[in-house]
Protein backbone atom coordinates (compact mmCIF):
# COMPACT_ATOMS: atom_id res chain seq x y z
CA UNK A 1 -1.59 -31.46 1.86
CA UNK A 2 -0.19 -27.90 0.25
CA UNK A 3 -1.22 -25.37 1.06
CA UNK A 4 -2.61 -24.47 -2.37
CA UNK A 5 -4.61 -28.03 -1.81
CA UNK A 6 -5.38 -26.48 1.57
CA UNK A 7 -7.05 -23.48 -0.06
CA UNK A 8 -8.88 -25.34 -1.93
CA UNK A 9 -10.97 -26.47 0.39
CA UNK A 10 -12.04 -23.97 1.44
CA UNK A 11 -13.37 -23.21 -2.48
CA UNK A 12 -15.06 -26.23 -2.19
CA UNK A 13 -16.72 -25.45 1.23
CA UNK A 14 -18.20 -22.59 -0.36
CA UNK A 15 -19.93 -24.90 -2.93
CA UNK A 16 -21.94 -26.66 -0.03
CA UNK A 17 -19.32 -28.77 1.83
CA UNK A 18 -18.03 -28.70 4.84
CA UNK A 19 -19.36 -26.05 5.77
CA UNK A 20 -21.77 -27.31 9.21
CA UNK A 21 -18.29 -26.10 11.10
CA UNK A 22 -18.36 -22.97 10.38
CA UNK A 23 -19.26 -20.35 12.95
CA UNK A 24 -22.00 -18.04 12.38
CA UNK A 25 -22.65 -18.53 8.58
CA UNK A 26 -25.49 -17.18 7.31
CA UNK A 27 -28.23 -19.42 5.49
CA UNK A 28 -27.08 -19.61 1.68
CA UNK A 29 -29.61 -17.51 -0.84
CA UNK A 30 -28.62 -19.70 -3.69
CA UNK A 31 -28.74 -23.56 -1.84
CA UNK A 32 -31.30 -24.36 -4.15
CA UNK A 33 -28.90 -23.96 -7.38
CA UNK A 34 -26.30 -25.86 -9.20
CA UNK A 35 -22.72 -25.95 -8.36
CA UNK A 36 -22.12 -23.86 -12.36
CA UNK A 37 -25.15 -21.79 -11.40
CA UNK A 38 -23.72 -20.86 -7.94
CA UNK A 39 -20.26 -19.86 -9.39
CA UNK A 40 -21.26 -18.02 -12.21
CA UNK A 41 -23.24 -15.87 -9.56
CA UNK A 42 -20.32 -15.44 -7.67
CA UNK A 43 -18.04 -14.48 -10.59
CA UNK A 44 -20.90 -11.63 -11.12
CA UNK A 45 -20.64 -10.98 -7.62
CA UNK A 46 -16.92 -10.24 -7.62
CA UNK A 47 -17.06 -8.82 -10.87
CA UNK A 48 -19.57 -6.22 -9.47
CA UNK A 49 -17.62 -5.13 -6.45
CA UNK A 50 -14.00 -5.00 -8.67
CA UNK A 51 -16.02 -1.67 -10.84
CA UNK A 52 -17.39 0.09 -8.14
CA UNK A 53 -14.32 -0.35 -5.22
CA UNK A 54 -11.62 0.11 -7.21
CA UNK A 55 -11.00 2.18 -9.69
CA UNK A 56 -12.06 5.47 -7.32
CA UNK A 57 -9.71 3.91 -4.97
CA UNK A 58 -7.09 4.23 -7.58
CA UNK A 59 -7.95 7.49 -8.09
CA UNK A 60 -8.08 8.65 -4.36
CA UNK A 61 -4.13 6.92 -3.75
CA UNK A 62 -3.20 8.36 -7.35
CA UNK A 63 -3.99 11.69 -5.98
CA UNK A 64 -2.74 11.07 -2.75
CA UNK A 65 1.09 9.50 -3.68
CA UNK A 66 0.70 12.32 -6.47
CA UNK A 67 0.51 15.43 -3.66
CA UNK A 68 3.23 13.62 -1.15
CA UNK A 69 6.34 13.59 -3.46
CA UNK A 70 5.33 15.91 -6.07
CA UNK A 71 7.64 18.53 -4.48
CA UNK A 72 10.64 16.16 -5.88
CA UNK A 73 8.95 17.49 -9.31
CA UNK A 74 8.96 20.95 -7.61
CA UNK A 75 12.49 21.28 -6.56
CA UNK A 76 13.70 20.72 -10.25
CA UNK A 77 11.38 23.90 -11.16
CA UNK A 78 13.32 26.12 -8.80
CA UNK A 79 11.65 25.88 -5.44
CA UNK A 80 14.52 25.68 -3.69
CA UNK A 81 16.05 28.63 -4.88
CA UNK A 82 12.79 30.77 -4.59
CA UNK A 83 12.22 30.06 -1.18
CA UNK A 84 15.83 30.62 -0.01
CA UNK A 85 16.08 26.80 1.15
CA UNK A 86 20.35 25.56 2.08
CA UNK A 87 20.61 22.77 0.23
CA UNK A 88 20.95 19.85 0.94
CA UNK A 89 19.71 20.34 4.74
CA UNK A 90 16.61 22.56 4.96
CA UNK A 91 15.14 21.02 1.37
CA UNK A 92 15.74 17.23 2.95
CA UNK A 93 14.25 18.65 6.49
CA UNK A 94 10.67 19.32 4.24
CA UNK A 95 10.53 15.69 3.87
CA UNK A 96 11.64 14.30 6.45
CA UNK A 97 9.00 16.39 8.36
CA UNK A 98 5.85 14.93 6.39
CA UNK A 99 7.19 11.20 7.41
CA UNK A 100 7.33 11.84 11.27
CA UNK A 101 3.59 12.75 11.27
CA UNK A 102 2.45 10.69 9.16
CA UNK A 103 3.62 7.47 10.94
CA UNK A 104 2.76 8.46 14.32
CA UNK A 105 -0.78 9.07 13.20
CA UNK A 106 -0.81 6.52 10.41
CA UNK A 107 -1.37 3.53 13.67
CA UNK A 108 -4.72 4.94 14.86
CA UNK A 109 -6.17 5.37 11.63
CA UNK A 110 -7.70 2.12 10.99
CA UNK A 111 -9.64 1.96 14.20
CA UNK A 112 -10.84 5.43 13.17
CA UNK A 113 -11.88 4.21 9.59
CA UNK A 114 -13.83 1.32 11.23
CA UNK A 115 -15.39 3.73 14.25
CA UNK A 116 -16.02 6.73 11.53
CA UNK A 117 -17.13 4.33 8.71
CA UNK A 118 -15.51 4.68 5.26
CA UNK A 119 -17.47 7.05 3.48
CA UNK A 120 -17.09 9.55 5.83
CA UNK A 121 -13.34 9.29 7.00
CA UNK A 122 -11.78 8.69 3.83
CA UNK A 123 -13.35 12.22 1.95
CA UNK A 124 -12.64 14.21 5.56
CA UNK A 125 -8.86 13.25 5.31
CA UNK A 126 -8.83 14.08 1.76
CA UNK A 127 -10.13 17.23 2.14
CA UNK A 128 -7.76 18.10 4.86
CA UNK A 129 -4.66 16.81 2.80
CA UNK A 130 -5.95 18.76 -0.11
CA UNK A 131 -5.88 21.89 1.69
CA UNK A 132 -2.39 21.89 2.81
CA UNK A 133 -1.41 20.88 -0.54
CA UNK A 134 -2.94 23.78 -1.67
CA UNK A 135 -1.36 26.16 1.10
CA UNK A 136 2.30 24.67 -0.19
CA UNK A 137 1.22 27.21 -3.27
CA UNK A 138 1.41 30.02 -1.23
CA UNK A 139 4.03 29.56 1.04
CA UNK A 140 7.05 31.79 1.07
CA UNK A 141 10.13 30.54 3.32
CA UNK A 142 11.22 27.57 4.96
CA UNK A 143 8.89 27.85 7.94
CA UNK A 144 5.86 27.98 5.83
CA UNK A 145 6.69 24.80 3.76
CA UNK A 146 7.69 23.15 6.68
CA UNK A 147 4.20 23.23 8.33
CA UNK A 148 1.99 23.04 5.67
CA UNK A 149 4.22 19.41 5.30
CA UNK A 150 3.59 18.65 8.80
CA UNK A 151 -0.31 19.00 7.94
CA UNK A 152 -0.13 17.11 5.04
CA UNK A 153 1.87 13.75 6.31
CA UNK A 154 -0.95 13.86 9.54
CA UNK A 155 -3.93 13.88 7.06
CA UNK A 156 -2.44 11.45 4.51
CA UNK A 157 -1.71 9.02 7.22
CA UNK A 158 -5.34 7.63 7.01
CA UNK A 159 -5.21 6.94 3.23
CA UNK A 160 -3.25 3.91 2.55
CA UNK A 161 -3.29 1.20 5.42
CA UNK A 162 -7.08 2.04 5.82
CA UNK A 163 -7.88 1.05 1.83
CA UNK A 164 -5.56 -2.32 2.00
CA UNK A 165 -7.42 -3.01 5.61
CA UNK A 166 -11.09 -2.04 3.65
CA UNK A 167 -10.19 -4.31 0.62
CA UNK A 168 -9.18 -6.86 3.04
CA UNK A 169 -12.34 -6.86 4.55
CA UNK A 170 -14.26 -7.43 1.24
CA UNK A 171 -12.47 -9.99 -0.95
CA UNK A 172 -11.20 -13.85 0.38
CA UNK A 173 -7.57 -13.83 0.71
CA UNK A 174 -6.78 -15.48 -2.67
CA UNK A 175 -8.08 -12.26 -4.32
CA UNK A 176 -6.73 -9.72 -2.61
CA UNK A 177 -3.79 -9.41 -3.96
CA UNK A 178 -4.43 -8.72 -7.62
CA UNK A 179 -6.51 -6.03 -6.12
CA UNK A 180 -3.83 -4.44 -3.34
CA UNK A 181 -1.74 -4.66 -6.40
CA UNK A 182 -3.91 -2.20 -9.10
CA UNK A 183 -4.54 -0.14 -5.91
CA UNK A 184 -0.73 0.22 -4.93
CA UNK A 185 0.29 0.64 -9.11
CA UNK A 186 -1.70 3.88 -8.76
CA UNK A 187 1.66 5.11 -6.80
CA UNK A 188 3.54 4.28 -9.89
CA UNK A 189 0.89 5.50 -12.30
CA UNK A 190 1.17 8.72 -9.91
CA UNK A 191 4.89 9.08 -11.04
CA UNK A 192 4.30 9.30 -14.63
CA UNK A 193 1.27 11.42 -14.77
CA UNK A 194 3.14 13.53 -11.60
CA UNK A 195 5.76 14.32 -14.41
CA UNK A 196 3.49 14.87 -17.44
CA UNK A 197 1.49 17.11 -15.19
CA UNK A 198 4.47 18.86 -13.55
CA UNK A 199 6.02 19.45 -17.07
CA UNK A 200 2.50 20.98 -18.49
CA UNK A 201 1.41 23.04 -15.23
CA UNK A 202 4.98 24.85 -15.29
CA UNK A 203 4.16 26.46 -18.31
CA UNK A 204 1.97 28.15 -16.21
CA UNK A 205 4.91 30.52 -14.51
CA UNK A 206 4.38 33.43 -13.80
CA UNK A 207 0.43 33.49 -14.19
CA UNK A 208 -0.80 35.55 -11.50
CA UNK A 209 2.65 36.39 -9.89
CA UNK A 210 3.20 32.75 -8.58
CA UNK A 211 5.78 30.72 -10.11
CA UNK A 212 5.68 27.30 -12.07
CA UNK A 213 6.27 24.98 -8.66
CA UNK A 214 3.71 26.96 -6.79
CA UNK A 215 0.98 25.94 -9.08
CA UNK A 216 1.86 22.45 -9.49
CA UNK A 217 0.75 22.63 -5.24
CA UNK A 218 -2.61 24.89 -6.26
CA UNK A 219 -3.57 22.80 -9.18
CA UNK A 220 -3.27 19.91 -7.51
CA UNK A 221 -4.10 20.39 -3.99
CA UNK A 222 -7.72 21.68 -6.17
CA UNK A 223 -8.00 18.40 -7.61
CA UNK A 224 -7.82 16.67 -4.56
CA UNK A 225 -10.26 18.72 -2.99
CA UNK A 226 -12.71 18.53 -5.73
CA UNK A 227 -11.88 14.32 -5.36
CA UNK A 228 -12.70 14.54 -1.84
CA UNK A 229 -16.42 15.85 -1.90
CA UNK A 230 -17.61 13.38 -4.50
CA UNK A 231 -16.03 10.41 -2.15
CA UNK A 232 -19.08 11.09 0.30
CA UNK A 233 -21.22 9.71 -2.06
CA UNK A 234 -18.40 7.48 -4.47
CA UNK A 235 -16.74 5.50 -1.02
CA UNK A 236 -18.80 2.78 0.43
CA UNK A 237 -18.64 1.53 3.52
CA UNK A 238 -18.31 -2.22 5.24
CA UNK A 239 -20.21 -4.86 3.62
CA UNK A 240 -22.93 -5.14 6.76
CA UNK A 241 -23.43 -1.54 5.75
CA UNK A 242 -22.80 -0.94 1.97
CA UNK A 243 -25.28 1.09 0.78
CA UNK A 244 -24.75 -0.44 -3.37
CA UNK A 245 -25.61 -4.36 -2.30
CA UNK A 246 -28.88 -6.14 -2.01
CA UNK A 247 -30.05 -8.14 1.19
CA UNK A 248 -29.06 -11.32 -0.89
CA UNK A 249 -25.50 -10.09 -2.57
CA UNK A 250 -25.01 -8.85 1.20
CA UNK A 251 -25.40 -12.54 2.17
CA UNK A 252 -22.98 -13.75 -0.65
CA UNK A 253 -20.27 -11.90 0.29
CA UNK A 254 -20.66 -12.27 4.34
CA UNK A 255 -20.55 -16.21 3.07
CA UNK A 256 -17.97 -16.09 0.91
CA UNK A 257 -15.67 -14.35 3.84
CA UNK A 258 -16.78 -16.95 6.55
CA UNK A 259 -15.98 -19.62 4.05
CA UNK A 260 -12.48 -18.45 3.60
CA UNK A 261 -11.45 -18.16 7.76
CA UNK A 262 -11.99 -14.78 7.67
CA UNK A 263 -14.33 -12.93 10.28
CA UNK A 264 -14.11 -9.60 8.18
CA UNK A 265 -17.36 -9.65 8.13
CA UNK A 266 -18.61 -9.97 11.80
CA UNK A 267 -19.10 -6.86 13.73
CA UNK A 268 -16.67 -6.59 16.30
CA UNK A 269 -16.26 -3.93 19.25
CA UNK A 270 -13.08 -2.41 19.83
CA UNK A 271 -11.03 -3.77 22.52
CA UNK A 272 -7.35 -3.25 23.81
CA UNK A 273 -7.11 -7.58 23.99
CA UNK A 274 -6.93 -7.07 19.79
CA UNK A 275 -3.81 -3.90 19.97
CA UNK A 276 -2.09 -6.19 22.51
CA UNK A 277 -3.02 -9.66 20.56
CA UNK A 278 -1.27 -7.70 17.58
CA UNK A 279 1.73 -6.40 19.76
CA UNK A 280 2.58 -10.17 20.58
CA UNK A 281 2.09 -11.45 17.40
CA UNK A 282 6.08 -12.42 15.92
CA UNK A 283 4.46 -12.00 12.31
CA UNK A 284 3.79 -8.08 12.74
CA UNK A 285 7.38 -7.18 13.99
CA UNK A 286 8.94 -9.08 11.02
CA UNK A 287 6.48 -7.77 8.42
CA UNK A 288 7.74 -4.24 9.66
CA UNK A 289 11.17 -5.46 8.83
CA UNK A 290 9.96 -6.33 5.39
CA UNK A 291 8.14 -3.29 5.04
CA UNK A 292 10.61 -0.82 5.69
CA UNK A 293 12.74 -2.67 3.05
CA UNK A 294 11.19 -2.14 0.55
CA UNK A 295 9.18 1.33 1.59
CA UNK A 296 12.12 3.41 2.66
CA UNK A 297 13.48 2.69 -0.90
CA UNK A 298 9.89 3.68 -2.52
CA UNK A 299 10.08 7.03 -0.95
CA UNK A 300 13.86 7.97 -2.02
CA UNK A 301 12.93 6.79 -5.85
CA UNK A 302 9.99 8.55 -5.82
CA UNK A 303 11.41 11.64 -4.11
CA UNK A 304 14.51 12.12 -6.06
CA UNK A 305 13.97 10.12 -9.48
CA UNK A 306 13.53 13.37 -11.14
CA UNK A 307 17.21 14.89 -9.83
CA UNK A 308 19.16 11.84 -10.53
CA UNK A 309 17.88 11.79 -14.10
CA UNK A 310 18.49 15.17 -14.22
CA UNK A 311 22.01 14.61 -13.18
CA UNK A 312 22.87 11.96 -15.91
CA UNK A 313 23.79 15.08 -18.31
CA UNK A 314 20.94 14.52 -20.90
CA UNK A 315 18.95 16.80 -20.00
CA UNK A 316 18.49 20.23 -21.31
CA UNK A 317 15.51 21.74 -19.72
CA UNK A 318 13.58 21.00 -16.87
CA UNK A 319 10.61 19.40 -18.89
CA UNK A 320 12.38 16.90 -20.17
CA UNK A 321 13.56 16.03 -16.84
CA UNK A 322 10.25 15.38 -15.54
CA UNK A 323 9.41 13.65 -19.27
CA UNK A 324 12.28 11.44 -18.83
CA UNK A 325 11.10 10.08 -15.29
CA UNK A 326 7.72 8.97 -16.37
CA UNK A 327 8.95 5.22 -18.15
CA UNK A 328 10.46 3.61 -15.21
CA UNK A 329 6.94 4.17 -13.15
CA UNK A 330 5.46 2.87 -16.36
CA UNK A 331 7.13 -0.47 -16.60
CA UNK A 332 6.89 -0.48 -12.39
CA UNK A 333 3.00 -0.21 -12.29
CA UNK A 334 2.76 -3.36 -14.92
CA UNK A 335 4.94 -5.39 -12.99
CA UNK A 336 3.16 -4.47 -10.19
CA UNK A 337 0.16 -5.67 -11.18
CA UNK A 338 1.34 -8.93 -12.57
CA UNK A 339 3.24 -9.85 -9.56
CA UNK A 340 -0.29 -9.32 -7.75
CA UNK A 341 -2.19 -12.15 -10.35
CA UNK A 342 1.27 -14.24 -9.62
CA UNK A 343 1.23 -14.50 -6.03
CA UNK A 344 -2.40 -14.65 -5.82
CA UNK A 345 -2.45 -17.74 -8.02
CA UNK A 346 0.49 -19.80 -6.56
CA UNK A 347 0.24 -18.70 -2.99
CA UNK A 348 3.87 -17.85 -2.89
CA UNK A 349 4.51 -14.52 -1.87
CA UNK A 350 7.55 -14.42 0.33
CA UNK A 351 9.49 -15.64 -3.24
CA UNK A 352 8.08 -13.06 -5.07
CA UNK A 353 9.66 -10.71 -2.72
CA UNK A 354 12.28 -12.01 -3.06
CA UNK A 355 12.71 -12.81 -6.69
CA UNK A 356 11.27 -9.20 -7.28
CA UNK A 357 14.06 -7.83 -4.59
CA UNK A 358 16.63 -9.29 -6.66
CA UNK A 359 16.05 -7.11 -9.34
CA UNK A 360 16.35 -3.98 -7.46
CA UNK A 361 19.17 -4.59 -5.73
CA UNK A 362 20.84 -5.12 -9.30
CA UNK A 363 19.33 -1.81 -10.41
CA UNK A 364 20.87 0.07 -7.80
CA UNK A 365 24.58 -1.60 -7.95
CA UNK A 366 24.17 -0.41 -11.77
CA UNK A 367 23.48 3.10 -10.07
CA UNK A 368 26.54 2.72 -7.81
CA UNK A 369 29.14 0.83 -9.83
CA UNK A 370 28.50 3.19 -13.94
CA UNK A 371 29.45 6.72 -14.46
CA UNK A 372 27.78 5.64 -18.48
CA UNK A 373 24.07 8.05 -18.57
CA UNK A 374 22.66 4.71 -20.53
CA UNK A 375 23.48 2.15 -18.08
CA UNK A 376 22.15 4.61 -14.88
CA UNK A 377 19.20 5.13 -16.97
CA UNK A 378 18.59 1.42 -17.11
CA UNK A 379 19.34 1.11 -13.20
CA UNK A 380 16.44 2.96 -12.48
CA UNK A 381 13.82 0.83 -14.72
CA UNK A 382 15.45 -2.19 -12.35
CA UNK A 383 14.99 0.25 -9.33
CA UNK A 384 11.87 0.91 -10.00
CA UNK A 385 10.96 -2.83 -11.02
CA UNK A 386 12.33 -4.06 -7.55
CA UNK A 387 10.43 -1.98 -4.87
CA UNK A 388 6.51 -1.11 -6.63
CA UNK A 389 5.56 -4.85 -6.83
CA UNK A 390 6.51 -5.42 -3.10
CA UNK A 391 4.81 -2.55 -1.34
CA UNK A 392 1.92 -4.41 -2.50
CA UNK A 393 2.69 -7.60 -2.26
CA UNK A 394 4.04 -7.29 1.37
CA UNK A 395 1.04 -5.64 2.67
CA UNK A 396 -1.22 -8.34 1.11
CA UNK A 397 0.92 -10.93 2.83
CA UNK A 398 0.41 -9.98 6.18
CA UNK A 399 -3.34 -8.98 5.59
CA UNK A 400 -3.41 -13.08 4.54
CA UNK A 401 -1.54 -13.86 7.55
CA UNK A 402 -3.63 -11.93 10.37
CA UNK A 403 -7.12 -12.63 11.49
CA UNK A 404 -9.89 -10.96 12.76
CA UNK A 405 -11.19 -7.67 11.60
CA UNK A 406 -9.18 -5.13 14.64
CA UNK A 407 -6.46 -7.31 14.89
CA UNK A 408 -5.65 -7.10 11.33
CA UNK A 409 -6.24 -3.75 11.10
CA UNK A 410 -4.00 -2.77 14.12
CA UNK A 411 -0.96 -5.17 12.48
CA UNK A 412 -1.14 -3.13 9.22
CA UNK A 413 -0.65 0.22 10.78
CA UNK A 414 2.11 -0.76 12.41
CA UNK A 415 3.75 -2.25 9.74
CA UNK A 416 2.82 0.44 7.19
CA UNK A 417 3.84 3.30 10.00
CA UNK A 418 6.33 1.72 10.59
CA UNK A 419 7.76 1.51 7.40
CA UNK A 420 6.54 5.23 6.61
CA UNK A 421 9.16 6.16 9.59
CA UNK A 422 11.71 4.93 7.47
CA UNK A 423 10.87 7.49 4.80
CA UNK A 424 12.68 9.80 7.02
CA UNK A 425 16.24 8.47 6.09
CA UNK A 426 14.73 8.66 2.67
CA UNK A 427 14.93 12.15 2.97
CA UNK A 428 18.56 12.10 4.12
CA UNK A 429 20.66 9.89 2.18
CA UNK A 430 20.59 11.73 -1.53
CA UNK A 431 23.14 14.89 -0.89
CA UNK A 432 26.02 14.31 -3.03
CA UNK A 433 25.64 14.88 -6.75
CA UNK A 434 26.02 13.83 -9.12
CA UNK A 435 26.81 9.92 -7.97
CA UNK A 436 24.61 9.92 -4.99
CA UNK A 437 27.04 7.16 -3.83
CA UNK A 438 25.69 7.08 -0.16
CA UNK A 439 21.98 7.28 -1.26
CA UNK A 440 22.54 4.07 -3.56
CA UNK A 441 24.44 2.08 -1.11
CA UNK A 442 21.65 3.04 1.67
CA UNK A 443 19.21 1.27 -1.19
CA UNK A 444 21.17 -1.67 -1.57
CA UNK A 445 21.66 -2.13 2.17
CA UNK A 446 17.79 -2.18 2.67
CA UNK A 447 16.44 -4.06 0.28
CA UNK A 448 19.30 -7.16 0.58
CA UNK A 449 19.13 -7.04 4.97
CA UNK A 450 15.27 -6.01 5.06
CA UNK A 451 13.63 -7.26 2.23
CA UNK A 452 15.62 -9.92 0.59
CA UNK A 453 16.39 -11.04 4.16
CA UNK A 454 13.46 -10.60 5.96
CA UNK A 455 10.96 -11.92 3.19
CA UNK A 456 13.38 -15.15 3.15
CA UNK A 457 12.94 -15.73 7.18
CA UNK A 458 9.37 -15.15 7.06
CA UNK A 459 8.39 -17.61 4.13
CA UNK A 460 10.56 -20.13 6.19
CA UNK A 461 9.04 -19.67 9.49
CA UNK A 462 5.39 -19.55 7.78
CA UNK A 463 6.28 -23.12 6.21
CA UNK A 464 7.77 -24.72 9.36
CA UNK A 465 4.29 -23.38 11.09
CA UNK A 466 1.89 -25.07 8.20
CA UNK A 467 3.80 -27.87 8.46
CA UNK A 468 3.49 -28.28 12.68
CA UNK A 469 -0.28 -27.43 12.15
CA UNK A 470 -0.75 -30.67 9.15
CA UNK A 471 0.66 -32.38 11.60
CA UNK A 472 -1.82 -31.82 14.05
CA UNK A 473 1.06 -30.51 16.71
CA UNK A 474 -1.26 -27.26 16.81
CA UNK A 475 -4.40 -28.99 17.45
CA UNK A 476 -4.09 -28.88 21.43
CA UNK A 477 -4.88 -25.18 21.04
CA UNK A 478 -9.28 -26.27 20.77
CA UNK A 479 -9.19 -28.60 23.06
CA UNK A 480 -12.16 -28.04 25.32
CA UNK A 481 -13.40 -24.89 23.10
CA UNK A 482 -17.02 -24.04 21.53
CA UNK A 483 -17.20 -23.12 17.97
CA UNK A 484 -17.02 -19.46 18.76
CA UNK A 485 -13.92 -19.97 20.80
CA UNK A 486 -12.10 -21.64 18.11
CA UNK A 487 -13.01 -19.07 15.48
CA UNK A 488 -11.91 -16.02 18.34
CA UNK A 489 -8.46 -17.51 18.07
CA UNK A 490 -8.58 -16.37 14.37
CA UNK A 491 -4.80 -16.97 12.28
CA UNK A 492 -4.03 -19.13 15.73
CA UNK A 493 -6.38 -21.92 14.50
CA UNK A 494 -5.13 -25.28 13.61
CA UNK A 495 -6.46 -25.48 10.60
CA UNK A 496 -5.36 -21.96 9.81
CA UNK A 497 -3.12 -22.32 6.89
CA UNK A 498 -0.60 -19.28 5.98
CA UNK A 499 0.15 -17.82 2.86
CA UNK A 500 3.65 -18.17 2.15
């Protein structure tokens, strides 16, 4: 059997079969309907949690990727000569300093988000992030911008692994991607707007003695702030808690979870048996692999788009720089989004990393090998096209792969800290304009050893695994176990099938 047959299975469970195995399931509010009747509740069902999840999701990571590398936008509208910074060193040292916090507290955060609850974490981070955005308005050295970075990477750290661990908890692993995908193509929606809005709120220089970069920090460190209150009441929490579902829909989805292997929507307790059941798990320490691939080159792109375009020679004024970096995060955020349908649909996500990988790594050699403004231009589309849609991707494979509701949520902030570490040599390899020939190369290295290579191990392994556990050679692992024993093993079931 494939494992697309596999999966559907478990689609068929949910209509009323098979399902006397499954552990826990509540009694089904709509037995007494039609198999049509059933689905076309459950297409309202998902329909109904896609409007009110996700788009102020969007908006909260929008915001959020928006106030972490909108100093890129700053530093072409003279921040680095106002505040006195030695280029390349100091400026690079003001990023790299926002990626050590943020991935030593970016681990912890998803046990916090499921202690704290969603609707209250999520707006307190927020508002802390906003304020030190807003303080980078004010500052007026090196010192200053270095800690109100600090600040921000520790309050940001929350954002991102705990929204692809919430989602993960809400949809069956067949949707999730589609929706990790319009979630994560806010970052690239981020990178446009970030340059319409940097090119607009410059105008502003000079208004109340602050110049042009400092109020692209006040502006939007505001909005963020103003974002944050309303997500007490707009951010909902767990579904054996959300606020927005009836006792029935609350049923439906709890179902629809069990029915796909997942136990997202039991309540567990924390215990240290699910940070060391992660720790041994081979899958998380080669998804960090992957991750940093692809992550490490997300940060760079995003961080220094705006001075390599404004390097190629065609532009005449800082506006248009920032003007000119807003198509590549266009054409990123669609692809980005279709990959997400893709490798929901087929099930094959490792080779849409690496089909998708492929396409950066030729965007970058374009960057490395021309000296011709059109062709660089065009390497940075490619660039762009070969890192958004596997941020996404990647972190909706291994939320697939991992079981149980602390375990998975341990696994992703390692692998999303992890690769968030790797944003410090981000910071460090773009020093010598106008080529950049060592930032480039750095690119290409990652994404062909880490990416490339890593996502073409890990779809091989993952096969070789479904293909032991058809075989039955993983069936001696229930052997003498109760129902709830088999389901506490979670992805380690036999009958466990892995996305690929």
């Amino acid at each position: 059997m494939s494992d697309v047959e596999k999966h559907s299975t478990s689609h068929d469970s949910q209509d009323g079969i098979n399902v006397a195995h499954v552990e826990g399931l509540p009694p089904d509010p709509d037995s007494h309907l039609s198999r049509e009747e059933k689905a076309k509740i459950d297409r309202k069902l998902v329909w109904r949690l896609d409007w009110i999840l996700i788009p102020w999701l969007c908006i909260l990571y929008l915001l959020a990727f928006l106030d972490r590398t909108n100093i890129g936008n700053a530093k072409v509208a003279h921040l680095t000569e106002d505040l006195n910074l030695r280029l390349p060193d100091q400026y690079n040292q003001t990023l790299t300093i926002f990626f050590i916090s943020y991935s030593i507290f970016e681990p912890l955060t998803n046990v916090l988000l499921k202690r704290m609850r969603p609707s209250v974490f999520i707006p307190i981070i927020m508002i802390l992030w906003g304020s030190s955005m807003l303080g980078m308005g004010f500052v007026y050295n090196y010192s200053g911008l270095m800690a109100a970075r600090w600040f921000l990477g520790l309050a940001e750290a929350g954002l991102f692994p705990g929204v692809n661990y919430y989602l993960s908890c809400w949809y069956k692993r067949s949707e999730f991607g589609v929706r990790a995908a319009i979630f994560f193509s806010a970052a690239a929606v981020s990178g446009s707007f970030g340059g319409l809005l940097a090119a607009a709120i410059e105008l502003m220089d000079g208004i109340g003695g602050r110049p042009g970069w400092a109020w692209i920090f006040i502006l939007e460190g505001l909005l963020t702030i103003v974002f944050a209150v309303a997500s007490f009441w707009m951010v909902h929490d767990f579904p054996d808690q959300a606020r927005f579902l009836s006792d029935e829909d609350r049923v439906r989805v709890v179902r629809r979870l069990k029915l796909d292997q997942q136990s997202s929507a039991e309540h567990e307790e924390w215990k240290v048996s699910y940070l060391i059941a992660g720790l041994k798990d081979w899958k998380m320490w080669l998804g960090m692999v992957i991750y940093m691939g692809c992550d490490m080159p997300l940060y760079a792109f995003s961080l220094f788009l705006p001075s390599i375009i404004q390097e190629l020679g065609w532009s005449t004024s800082t506006v248009r720089s920032q003007l000119l970096s807003v198509p590549p995060y266009a054409a990123a955020a669609l692809l980005t989004v279709v990959i997400g349908f893709v490798a929901d649909r087929t099930r094959q996500r490792g080779l849409c990393n690496i089909v998708v990988s492929l396409i950066g790594i030729a965007g970058f050699l374009m960057l490395l090998a021309s000296t011709d403004p059109r062709v660089k231009y065009a390497g940075t589309f490619l660039g762009a096209l070969g890192i958004y849609p596997c941020i996404s991707n990647t972190i909706s494979w291994m939320a697939n792969n991992i079981e149980g509701v602390y375990k998975r949520g341990v696994v992703l902030g390692f692998v999303i800290g992890w690769g968030n570490l790797n944003g410090i040599v981000s910071s460090n390899i773009y020093f010598n304009s106008p080529r950049y020939l060592e930032g480039h190369g750095v690119m290409v290295a990652y994404m062909t050893l880490f990416l490339f290579g890593g996502s073409l191990l890990m779809t091989t392994l993952l096969r070789i695994e479904n293909k032991k556990r058809r075989q039955g050679k993983r069936d001696y692992r229930i052997e003498g176990k109760s129902a709830k024993e088999i389901e506490a093993l979670g992805d380690a079931r036999p009958d466990f099938m892995y996305t690929v």
